[in-house]
C-alpha atoms as a PDB file:
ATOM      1  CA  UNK A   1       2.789 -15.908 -28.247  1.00  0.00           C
ATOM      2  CA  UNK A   2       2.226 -13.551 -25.643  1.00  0.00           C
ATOM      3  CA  UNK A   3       4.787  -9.877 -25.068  1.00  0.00           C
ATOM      4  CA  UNK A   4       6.567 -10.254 -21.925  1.00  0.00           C
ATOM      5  CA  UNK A   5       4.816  -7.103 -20.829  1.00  0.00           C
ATOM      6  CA  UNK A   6       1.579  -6.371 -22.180  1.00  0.00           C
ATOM      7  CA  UNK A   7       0.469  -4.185 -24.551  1.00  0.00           C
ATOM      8  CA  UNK A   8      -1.692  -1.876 -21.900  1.00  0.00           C
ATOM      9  CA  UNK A   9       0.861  -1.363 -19.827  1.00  0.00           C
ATOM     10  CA  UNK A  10       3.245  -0.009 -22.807  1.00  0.00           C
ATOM     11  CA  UNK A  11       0.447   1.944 -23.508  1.00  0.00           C
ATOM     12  CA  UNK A  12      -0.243   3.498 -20.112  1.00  0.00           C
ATOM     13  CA  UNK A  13       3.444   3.756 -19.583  1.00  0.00           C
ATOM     14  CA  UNK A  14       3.510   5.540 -22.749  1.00  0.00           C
ATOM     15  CA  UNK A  15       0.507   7.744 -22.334  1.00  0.00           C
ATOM     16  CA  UNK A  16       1.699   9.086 -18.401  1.00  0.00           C
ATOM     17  CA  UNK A  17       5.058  10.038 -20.481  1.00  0.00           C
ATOM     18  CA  UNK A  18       3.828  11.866 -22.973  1.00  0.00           C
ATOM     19  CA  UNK A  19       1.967  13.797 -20.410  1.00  0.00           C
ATOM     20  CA  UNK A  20       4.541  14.494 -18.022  1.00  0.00           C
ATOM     21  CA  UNK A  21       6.433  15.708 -21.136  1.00  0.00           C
ATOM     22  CA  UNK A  22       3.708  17.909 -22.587  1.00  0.00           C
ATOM     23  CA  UNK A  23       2.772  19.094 -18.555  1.00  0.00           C
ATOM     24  CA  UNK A  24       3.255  22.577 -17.189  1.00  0.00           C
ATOM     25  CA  UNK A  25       2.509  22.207 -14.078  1.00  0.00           C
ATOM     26  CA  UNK A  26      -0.690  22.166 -11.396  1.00  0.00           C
ATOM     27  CA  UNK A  27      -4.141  20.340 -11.096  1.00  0.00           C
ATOM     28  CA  UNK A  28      -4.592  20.668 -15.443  1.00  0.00           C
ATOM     29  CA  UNK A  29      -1.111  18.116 -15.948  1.00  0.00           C
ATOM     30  CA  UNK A  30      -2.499  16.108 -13.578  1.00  0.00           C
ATOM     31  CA  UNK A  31      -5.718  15.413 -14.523  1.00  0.00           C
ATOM     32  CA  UNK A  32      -3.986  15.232 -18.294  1.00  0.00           C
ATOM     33  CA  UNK A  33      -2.334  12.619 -17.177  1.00  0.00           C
ATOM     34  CA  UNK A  34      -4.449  10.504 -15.311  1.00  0.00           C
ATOM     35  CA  UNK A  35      -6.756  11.248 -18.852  1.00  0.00           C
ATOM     36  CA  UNK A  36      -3.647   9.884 -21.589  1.00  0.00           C
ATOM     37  CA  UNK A  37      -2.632   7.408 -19.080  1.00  0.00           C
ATOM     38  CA  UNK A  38      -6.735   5.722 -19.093  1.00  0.00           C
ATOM     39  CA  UNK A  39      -6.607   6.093 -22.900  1.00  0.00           C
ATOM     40  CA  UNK A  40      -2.675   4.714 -23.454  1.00  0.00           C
ATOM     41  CA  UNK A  41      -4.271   2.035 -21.460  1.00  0.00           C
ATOM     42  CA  UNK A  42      -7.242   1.254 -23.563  1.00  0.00           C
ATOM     43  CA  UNK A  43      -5.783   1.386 -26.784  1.00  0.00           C
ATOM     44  CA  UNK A  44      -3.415  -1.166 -25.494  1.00  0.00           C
ATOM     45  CA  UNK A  45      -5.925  -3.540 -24.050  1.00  0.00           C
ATOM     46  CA  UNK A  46      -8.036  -3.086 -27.286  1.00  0.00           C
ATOM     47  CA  UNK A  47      -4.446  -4.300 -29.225  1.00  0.00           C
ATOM     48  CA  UNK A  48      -4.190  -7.522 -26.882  1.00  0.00           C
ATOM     49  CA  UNK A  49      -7.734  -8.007 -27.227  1.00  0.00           C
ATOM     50  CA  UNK A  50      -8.952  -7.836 -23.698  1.00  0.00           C
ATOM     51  CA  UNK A  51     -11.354  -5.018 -24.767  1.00  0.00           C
ATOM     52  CA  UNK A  52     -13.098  -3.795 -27.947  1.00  0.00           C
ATOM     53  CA  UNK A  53     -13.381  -0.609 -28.007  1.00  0.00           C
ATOM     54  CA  UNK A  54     -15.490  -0.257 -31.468  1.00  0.00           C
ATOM     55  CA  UNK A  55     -18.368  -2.364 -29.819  1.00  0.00           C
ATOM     56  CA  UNK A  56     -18.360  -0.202 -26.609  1.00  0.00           C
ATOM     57  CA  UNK A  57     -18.184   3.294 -27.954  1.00  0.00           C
ATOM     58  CA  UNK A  58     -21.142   1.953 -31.032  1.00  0.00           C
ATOM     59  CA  UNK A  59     -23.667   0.779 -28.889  1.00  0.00           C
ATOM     60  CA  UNK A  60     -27.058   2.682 -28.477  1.00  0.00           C
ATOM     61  CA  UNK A  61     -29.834   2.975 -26.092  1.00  0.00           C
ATOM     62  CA  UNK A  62     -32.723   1.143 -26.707  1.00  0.00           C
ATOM     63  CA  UNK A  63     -35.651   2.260 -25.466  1.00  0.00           C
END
């Protein structure tokens, strides 16, 4: 059973929120927000599965 809105865009939503809340002001709240909007986003793709995050942020060079 799928949400009716998916879980990464409750999380971006989410993330640019809390960032407009916590923002003062200028170039830092916006680049704050474009930063807890991307991660609002993955953690919500990662909880409907569309990414995995563990896999991604574990792997290693090989050389």
């Amino acid at each position: 059973m799928s949400p009716a809105t998916p879980y990464s865009w409750i999380g971006l939503l989410a993330g640019l929120l809390l960032a407009i809340a916590g923002a003062v002001g200028g170039a830092g709240a916006f680049f704050g927000a474009l930063v807890l909007g991307a991660v609002g986003w993955a953690v919500g793709a990662q909880a409907e599965g569309r990414i995995d995050l563990v896999s991604a942020l574990s792997r290693r060079s090989r050389g």
